[in-house]
C-alpha atoms as a PDB file:
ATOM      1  CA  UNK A   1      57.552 166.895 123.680  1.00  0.00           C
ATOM      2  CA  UNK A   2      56.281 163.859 122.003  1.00  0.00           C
ATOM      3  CA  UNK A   3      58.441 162.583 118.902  1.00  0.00           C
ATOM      4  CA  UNK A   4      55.051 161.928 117.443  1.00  0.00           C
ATOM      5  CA  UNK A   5      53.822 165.712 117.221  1.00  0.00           C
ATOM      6  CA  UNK A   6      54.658 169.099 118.514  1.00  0.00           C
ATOM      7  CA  UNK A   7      53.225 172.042 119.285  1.00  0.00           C
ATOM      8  CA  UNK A   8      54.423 175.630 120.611  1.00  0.00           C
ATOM      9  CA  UNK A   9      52.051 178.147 122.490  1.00  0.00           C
ATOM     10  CA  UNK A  10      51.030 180.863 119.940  1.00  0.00           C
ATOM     11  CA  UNK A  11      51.824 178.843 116.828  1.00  0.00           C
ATOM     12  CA  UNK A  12      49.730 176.885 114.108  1.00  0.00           C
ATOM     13  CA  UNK A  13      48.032 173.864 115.044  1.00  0.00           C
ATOM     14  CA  UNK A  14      48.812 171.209 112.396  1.00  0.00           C
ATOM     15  CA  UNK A  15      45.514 169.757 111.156  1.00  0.00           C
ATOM     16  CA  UNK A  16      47.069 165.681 111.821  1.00  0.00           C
ATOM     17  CA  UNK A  17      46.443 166.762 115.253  1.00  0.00           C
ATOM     18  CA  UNK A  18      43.295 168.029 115.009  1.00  0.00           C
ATOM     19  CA  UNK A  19      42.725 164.345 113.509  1.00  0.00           C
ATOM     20  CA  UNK A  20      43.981 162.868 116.765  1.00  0.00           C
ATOM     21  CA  UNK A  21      42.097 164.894 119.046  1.00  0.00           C
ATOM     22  CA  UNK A  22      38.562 164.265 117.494  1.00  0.00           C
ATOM     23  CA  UNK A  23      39.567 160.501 118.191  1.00  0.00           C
ATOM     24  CA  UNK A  24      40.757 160.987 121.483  1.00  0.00           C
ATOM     25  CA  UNK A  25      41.222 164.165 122.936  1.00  0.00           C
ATOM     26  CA  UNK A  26      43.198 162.381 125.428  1.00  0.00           C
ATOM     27  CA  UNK A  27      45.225 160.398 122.797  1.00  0.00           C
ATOM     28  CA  UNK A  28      46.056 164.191 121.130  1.00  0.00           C
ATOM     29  CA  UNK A  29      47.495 165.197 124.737  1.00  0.00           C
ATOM     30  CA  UNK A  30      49.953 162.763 125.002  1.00  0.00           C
ATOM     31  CA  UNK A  31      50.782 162.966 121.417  1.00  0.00           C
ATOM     32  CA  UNK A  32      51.928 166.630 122.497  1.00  0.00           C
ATOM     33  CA  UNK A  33      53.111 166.364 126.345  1.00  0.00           C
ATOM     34  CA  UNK A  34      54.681 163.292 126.660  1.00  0.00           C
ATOM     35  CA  UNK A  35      58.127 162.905 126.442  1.00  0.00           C
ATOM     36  CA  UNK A  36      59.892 160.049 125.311  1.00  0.00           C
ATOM     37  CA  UNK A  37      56.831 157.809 123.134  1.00  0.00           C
ATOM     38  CA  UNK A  38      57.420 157.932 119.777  1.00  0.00           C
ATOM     39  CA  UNK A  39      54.099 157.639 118.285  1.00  0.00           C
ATOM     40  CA  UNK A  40      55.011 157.545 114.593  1.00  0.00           C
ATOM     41  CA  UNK A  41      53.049 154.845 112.953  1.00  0.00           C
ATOM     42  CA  UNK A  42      53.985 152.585 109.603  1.00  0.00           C
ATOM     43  CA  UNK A  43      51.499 155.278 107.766  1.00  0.00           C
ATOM     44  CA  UNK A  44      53.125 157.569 108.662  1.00  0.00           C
ATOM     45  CA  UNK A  45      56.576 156.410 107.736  1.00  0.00           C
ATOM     46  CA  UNK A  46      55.371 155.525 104.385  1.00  0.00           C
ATOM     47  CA  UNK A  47      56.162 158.177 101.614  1.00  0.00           C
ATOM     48  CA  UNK A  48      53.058 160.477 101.339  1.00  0.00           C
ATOM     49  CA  UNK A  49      53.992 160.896  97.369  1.00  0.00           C
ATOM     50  CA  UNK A  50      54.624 157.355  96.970  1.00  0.00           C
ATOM     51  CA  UNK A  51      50.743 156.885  98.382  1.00  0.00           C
ATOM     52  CA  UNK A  52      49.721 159.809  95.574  1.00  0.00           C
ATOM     53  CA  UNK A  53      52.254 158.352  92.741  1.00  0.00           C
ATOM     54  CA  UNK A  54      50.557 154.638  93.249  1.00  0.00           C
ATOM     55  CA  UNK A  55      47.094 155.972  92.967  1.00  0.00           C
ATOM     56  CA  UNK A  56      47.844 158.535  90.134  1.00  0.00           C
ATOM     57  CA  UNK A  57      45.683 157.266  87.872  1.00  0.00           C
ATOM     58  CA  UNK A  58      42.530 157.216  89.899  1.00  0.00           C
ATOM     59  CA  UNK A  59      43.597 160.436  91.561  1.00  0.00           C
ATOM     60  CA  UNK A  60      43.183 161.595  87.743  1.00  0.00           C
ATOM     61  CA  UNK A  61      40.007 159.966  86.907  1.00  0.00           C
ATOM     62  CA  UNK A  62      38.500 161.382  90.361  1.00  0.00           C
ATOM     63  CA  UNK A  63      39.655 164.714  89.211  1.00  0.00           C
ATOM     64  CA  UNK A  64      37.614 164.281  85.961  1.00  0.00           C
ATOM     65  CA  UNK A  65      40.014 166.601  83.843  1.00  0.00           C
ATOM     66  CA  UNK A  66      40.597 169.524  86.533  1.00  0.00           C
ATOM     67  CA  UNK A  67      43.710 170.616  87.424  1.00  0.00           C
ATOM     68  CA  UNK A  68      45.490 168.115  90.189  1.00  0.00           C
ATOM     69  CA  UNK A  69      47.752 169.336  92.760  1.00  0.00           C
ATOM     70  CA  UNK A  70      50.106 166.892  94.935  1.00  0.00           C
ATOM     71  CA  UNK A  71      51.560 166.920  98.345  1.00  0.00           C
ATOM     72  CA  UNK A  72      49.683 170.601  98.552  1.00  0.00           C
ATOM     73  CA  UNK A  73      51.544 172.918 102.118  1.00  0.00           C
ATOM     74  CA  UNK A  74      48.087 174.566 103.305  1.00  0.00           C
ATOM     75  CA  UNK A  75      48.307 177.052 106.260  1.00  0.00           C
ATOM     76  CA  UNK A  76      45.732 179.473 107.568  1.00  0.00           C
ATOM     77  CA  UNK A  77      46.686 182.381 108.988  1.00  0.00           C
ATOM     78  CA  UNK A  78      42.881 183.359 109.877  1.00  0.00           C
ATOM     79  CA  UNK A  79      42.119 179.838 111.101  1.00  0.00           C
ATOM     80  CA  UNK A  80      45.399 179.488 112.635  1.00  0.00           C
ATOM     81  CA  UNK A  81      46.258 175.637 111.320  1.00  0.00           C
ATOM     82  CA  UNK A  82      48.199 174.019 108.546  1.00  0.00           C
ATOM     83  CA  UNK A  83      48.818 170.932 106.924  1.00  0.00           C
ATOM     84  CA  UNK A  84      49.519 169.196 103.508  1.00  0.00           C
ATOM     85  CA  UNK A  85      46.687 167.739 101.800  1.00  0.00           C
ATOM     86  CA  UNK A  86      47.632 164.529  99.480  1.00  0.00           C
ATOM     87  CA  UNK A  87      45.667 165.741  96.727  1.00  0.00           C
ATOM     88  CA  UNK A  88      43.536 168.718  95.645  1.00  0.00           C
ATOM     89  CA  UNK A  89      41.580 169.307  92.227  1.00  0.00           C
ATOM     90  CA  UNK A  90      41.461 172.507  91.114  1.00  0.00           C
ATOM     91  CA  UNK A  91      38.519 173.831  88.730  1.00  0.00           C
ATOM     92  CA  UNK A  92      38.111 177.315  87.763  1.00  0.00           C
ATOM     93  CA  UNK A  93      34.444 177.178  90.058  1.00  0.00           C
ATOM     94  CA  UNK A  94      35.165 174.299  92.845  1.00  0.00           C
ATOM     95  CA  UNK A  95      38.215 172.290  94.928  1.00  0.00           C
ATOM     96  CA  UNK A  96      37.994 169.111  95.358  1.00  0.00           C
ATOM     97  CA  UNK A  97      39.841 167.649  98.624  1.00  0.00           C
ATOM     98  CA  UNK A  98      41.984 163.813  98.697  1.00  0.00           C
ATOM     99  CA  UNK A  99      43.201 162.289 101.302  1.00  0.00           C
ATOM    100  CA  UNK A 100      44.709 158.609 100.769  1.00  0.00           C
ATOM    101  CA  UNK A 101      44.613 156.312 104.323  1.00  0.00           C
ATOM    102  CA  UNK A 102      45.728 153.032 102.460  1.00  0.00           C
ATOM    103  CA  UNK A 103      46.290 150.585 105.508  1.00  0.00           C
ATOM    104  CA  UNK A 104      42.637 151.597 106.832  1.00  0.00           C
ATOM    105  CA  UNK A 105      39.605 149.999 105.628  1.00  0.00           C
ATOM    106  CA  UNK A 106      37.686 152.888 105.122  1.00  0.00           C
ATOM    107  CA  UNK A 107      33.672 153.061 103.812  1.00  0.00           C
ATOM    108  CA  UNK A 108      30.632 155.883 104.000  1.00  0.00           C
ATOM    109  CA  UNK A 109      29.579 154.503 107.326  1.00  0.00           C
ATOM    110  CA  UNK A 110      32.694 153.927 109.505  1.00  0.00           C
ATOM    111  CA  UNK A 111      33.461 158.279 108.563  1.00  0.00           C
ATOM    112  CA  UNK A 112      30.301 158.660 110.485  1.00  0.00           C
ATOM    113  CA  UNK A 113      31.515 156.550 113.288  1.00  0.00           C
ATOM    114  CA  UNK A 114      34.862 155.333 114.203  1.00  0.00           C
ATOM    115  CA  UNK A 115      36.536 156.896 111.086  1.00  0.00           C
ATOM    116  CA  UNK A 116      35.041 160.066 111.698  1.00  0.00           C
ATOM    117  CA  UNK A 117      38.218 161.985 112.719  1.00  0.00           C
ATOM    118  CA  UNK A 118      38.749 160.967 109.046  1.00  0.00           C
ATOM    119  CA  UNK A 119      36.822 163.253 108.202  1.00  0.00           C
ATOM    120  CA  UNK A 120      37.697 165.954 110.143  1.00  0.00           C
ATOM    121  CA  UNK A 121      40.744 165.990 109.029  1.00  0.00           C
ATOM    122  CA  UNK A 122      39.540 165.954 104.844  1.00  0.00           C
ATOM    123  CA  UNK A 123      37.341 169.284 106.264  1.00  0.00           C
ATOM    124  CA  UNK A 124      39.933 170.833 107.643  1.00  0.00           C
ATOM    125  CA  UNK A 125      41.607 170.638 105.101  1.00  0.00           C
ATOM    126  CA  UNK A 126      38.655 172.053 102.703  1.00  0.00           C
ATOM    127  CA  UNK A 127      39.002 174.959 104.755  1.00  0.00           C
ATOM    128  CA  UNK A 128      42.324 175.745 104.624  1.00  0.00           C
ATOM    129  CA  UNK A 129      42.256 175.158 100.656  1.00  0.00           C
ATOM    130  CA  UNK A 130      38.987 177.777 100.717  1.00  0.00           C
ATOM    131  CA  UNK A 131      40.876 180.333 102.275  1.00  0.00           C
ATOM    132  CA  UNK A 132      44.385 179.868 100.826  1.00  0.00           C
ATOM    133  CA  UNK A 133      43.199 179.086  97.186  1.00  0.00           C
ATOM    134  CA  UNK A 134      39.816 181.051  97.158  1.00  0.00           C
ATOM    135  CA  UNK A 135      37.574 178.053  95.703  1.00  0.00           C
ATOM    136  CA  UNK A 136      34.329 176.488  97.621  1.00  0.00           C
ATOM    137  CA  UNK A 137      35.295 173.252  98.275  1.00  0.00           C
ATOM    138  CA  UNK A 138      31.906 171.344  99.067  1.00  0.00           C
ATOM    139  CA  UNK A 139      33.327 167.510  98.680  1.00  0.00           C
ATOM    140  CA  UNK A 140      36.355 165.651  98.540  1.00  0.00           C
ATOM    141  CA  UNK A 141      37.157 161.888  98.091  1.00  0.00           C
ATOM    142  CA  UNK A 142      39.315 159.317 100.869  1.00  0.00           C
ATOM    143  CA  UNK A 143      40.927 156.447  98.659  1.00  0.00           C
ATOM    144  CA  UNK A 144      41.663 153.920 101.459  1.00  0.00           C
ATOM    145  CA  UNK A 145      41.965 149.231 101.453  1.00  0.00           C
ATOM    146  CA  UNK A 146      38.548 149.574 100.808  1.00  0.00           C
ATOM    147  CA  UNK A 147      38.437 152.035  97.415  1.00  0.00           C
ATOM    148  CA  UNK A 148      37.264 155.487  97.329  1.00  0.00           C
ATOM    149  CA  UNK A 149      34.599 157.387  99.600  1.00  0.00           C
ATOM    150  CA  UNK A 150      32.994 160.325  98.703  1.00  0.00           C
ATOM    151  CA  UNK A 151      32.185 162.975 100.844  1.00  0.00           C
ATOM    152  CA  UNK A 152      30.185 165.198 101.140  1.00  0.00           C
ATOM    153  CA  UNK A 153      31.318 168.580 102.857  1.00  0.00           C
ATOM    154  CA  UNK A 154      29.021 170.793 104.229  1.00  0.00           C
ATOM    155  CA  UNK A 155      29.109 174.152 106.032  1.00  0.00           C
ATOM    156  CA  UNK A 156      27.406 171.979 109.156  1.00  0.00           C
ATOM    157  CA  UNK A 157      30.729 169.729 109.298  1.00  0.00           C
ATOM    158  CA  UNK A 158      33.140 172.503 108.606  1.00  0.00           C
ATOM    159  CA  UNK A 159      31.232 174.279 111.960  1.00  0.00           C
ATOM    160  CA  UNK A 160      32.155 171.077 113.865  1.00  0.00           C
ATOM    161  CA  UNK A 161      35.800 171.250 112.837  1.00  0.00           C
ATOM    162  CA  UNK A 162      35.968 174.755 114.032  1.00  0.00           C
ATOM    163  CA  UNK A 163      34.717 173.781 117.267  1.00  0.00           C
ATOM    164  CA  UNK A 164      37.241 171.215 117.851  1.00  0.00           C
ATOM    165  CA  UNK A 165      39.952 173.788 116.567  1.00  0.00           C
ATOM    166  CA  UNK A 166      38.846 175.822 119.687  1.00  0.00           C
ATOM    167  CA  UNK A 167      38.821 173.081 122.199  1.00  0.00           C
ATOM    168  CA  UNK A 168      42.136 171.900 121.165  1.00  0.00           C
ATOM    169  CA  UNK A 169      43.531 175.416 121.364  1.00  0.00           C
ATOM    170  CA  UNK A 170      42.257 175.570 125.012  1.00  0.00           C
ATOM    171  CA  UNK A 171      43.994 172.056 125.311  1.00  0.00           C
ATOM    172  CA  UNK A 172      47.217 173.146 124.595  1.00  0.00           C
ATOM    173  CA  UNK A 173      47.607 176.662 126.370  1.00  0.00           C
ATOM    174  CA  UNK A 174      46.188 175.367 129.416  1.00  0.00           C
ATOM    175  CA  UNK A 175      48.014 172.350 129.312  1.00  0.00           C
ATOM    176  CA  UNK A 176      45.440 170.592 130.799  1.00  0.00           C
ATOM    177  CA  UNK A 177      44.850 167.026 130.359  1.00  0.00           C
ATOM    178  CA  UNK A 178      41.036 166.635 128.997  1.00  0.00           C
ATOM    179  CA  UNK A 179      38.529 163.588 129.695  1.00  0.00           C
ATOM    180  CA  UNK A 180      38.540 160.392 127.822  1.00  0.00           C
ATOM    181  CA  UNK A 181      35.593 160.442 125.129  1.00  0.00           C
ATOM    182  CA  UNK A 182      34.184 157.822 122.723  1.00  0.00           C
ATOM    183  CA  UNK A 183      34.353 154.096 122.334  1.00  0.00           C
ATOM    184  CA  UNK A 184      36.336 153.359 125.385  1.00  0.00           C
ATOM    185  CA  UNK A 185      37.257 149.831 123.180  1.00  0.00           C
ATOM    186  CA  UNK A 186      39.946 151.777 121.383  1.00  0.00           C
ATOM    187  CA  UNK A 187      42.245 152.153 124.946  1.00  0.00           C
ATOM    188  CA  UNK A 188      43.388 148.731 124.664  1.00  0.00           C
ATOM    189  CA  UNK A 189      45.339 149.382 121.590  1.00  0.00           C
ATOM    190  CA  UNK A 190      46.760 153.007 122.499  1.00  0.00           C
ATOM    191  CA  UNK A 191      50.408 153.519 122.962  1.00  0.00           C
ATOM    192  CA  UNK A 192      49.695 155.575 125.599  1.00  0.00           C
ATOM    193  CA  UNK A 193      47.467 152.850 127.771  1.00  0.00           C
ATOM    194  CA  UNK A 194      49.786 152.537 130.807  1.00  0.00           C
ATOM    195  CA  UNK A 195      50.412 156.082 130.994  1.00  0.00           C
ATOM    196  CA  UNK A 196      47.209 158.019 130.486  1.00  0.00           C
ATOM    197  CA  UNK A 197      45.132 156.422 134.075  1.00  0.00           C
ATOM    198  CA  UNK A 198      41.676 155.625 134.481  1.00  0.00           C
ATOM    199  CA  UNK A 199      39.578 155.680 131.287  1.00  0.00           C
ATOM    200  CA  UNK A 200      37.010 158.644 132.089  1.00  0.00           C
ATOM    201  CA  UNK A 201      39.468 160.479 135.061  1.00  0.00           C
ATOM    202  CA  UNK A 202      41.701 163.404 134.190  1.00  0.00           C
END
C-alpha cells in the first residue's frame, strides 16, 4: 500500500480519495496500490485545525450566526464512505458544508473545470453530513489563496458523486488499473509519471 492512502476490500472509502479519483482515476490507483511513494503533500502535512483556527473569523461570518462545527468525523454506513469535513454550520432547517484548500487558487470557474474534484469532495461531504446529521445541505463554501467560493449543491452533483463512489468501488475490488482521463497536461507533474505507462493505456 501507498503511504499516501489506504484502502481494505469491504471497508469505507475515505472521501480524500474519492477527490483523487475524479482527478485522475489513474492518479487514485496508485495512491492505493503502489508501494513505496509517499504521496503526502505540504497540504496535507499542514494542521487541518490550524487551517480552521486561522480562518475562524470568516468561518463565523460565513456561518451567519448558526451553530459551527470543526474538524467534523463523517462516516456513512449507507453510502459506505467517511471523512472529516473542516467546517460545517449547523441551523435548525439547513447544513452548510467548508472546506479550506489554502495553497490552491481556487474561483467559481476552475470548480467547474480543473478544480472540479474540489467539488466532489465538498458534495461528498454534504452527503455524509445529510445522512449522519439529518439536515439538507444544498450549499457549502471553499475558502482557498483566492477567498471564498460558494457553491451551490444540487441533487444533480450529489448523483455524479455517487457515480464515481461506484466506479471507484469497482476500482478497488477488482484491482484493476483504469484509463487515464482528463487534461492529459496534469501527467507531467504527477508523482506517479514514471510509473503509471502510456497516458491513455492501462
Amino acid at each position: 500500500m501507498s503511504s499516501g492512502l489506504s484502502y481494505s476490500k469491504g471497508l469505507a472509502i475515505p472521501v480524500v480519495l474519492i477527490k483523487e479519483y475524479a482527478y485522475c482515476p489513474r492518479y487514485a490507483y496508485h495512491m492505493v496500490f503502489t508501494n513505496g511513494v509517499n504521496r503526502v503533500t505540504e497540504s496535507m502535512q499542514l494542521s487541518p485545525m490550524a487551517h480552521a483556527t486561522q480562518h475562524n473569523q470568516l468561518i463565523k461570518n460565513l456561518c451567519g450566526g448558526l451553530t459551527v462545527l470543526y474538524e467534523v468525523p463523517l462516516s456513512s454506513g449507507r453510502l459506505g464512505i467517511y471523512g472529516k469535513v473542516d467546517a460545517v454550520c449547523l441551523g435548525e432547517s439547513e447544513a452548510v458544508v467548508i472546506e479550506l484548500k489554502p495553497l490552491s487558487g481556487i474561483s467559481a470557474r476552475s470548480l467547474r473545470t480543473r478544480h472540479r474534484h474540489y467539488l466532489y469532495q465538498l458534495a461528498a461531504y454534504a452527503l455524509i453530513v445529510e445522512e449522519t446529521l439529518r439536515k439538507p445541505v444544498t450549499r457549502g463554501y471553499v475558502i482557498s489563496a483566492r477567498g471564498v467560493v460558494e457553491v451551490k449543491l444540487p441533487p444533480s452533483l450529489k448523483g455524479e458523486v455517487l457515480a464515481l463512489v461506484r466506479e471507484l468501488r469497482s476500482m478497488l475490488i477488482n484491482e484493476r488499473e483504469p484509463m487515464v482521463a482528463g487534461d492529459l497536461r496534469k501527467c507531467g507533474y504527477c508523482a506517479f509519471k514514471r510509473i503509471c505507462g502510456v497516458p491513455g493505456k492501462p
